[in-house]
N, C-alpha and C. Protein backbone atom coordinates (compact mmCIF):
# COMPACT_ATOMS: atom_id res chain seq x y z
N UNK A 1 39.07 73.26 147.06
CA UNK A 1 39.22 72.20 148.05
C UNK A 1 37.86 71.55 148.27
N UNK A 2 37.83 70.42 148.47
CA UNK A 2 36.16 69.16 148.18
C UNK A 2 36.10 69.64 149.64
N UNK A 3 34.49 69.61 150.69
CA UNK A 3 34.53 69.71 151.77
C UNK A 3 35.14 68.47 152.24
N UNK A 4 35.64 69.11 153.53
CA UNK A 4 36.53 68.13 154.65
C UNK A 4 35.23 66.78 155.10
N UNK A 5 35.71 66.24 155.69
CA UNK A 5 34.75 65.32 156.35
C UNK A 5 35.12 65.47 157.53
N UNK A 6 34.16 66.06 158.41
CA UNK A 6 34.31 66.19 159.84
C UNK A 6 33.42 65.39 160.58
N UNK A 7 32.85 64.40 160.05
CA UNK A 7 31.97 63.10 161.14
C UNK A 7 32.83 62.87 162.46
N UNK A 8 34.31 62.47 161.69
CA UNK A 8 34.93 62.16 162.78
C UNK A 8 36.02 63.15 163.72
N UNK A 9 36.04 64.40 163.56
CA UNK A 9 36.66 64.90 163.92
C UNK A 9 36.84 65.07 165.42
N UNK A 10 37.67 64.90 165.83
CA UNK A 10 37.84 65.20 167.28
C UNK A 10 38.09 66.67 167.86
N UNK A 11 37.48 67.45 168.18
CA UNK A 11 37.74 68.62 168.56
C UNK A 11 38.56 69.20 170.12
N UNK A 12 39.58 69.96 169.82
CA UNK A 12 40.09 70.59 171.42
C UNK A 12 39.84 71.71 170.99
N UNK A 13 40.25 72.44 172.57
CA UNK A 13 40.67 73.59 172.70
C UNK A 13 41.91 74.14 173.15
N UNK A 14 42.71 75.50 173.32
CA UNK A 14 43.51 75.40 173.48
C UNK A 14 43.78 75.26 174.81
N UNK A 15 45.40 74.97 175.14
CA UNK A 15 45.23 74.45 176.63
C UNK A 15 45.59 75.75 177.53
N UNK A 16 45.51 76.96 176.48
CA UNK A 16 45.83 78.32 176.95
C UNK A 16 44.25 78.99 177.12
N UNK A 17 43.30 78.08 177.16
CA UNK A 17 41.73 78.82 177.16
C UNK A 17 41.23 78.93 178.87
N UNK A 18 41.04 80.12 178.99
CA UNK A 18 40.76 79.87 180.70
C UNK A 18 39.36 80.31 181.31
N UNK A 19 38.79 79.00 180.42
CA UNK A 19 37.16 78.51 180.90
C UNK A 19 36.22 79.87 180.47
N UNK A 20 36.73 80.75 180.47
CA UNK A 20 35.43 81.70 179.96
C UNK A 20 33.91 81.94 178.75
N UNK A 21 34.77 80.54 178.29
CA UNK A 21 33.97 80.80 177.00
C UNK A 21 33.92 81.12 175.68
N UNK A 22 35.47 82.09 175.64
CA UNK A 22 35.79 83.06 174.04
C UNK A 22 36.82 81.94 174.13
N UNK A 23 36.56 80.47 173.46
CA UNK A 23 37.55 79.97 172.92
C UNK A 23 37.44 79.49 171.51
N UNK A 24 38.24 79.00 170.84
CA UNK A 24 38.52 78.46 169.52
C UNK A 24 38.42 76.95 169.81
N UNK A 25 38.15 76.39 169.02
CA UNK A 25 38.65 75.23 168.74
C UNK A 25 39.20 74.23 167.37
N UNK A 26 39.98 73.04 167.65
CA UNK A 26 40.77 72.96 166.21
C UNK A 26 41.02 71.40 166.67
N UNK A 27 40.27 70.79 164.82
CA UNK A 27 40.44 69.36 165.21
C UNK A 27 41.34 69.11 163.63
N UNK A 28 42.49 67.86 163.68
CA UNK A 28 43.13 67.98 162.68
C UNK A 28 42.37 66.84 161.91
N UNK A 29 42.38 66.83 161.05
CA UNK A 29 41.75 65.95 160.07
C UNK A 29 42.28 65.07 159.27
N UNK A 30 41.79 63.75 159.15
CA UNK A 30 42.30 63.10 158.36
C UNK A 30 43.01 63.18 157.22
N UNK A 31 42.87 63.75 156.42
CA UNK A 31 43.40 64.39 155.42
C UNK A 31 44.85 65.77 155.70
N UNK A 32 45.00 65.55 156.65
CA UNK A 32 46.51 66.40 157.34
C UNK A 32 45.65 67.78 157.06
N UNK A 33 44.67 68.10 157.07
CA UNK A 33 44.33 69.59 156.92
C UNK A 33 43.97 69.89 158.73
N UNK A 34 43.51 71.54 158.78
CA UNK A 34 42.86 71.52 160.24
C UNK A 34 41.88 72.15 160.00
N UNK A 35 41.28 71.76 161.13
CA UNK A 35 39.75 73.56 161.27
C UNK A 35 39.34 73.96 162.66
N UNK A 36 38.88 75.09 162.07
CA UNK A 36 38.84 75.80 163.35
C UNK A 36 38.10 76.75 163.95
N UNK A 37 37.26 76.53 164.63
CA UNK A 37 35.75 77.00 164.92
C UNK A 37 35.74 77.74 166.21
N UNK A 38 34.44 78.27 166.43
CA UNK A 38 34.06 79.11 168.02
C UNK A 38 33.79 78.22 168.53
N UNK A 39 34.41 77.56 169.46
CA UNK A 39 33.69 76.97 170.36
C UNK A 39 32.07 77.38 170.92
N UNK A 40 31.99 78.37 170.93
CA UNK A 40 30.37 78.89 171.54
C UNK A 40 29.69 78.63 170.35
N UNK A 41 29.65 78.64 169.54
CA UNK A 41 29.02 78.50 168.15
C UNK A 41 29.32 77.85 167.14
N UNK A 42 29.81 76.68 167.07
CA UNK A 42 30.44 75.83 166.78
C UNK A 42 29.13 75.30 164.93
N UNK A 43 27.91 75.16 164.87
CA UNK A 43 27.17 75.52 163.87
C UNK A 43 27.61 76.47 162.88
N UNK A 44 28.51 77.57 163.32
CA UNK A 44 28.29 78.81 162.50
C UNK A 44 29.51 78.62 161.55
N UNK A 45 29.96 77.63 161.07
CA UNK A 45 30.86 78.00 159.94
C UNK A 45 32.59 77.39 160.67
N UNK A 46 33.38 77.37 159.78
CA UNK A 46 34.75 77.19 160.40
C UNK A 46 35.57 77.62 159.37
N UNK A 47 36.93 77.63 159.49
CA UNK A 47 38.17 77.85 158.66
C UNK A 47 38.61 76.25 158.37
N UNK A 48 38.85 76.22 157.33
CA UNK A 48 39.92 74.55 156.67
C UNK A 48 41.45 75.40 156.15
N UNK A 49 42.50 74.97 157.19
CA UNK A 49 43.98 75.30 156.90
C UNK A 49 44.28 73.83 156.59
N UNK A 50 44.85 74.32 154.95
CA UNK A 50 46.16 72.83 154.35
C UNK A 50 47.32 73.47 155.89
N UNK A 51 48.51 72.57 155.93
CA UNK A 51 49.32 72.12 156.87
C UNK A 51 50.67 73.68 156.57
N UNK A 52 50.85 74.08 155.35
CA UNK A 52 51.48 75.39 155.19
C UNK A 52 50.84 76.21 155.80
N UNK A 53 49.78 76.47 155.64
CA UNK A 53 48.66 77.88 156.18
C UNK A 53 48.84 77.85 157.96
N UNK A 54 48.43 76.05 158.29
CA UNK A 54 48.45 76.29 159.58
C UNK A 54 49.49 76.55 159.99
N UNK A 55 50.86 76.22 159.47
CA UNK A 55 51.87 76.65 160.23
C UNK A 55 51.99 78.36 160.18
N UNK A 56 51.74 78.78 159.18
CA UNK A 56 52.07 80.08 159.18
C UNK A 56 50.89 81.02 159.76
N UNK A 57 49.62 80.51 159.88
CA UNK A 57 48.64 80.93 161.21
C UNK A 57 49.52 81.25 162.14
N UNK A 58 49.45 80.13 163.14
CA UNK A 58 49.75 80.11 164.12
C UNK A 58 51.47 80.60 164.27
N UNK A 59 52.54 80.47 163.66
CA UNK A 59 53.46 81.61 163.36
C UNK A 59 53.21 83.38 163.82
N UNK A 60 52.28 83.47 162.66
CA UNK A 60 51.72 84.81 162.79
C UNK A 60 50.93 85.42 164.20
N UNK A 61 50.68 84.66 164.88
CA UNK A 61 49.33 84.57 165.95
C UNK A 61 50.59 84.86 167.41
N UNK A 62 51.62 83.99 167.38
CA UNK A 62 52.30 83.57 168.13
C UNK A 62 53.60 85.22 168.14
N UNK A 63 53.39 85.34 166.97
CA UNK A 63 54.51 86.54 166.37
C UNK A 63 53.51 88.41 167.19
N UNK A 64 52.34 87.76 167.25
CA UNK A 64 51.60 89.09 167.25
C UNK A 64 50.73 89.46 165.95
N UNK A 65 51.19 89.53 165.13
CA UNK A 65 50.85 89.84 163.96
C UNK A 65 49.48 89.94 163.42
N UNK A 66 48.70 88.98 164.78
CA UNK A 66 47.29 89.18 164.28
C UNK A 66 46.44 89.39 165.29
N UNK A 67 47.26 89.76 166.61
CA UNK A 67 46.71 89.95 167.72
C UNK A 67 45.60 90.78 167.78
């Protein structure tokens, strides 16, 4: 996969994050892919999910499975 272009990415968090700090964040990208970073550390690297992966992330996440 070529790197993403994240100039423009718009970043959230989830709307389940309750201000502490240990959150994620995930901006979708032009290219229908997503990513998804520490919010606290947002420099240190991220994940790039094609649109299968993310669904089955968050599937899995939602299921327990990776709790």
């Amino acid at each position: 996969m070529d790197a993403a272009d994240l100039s423009r990415a718009t970043w959230r968090k989830s709307t389940y994050s309750n201000g502490g700090g240990e959150c994620v964040e995930v901006a979708d990208l032009e290219d229908g892919t997503r990513a998804l970073r520490d919010s606290k550390k947002p420099g240190n690297g991220m994940l790039i999910f094609g649109s299968e992966a993310w669904t089955s992330f968050v599937a899995e996440i939602k299921s327990g499975q990776l709790g």
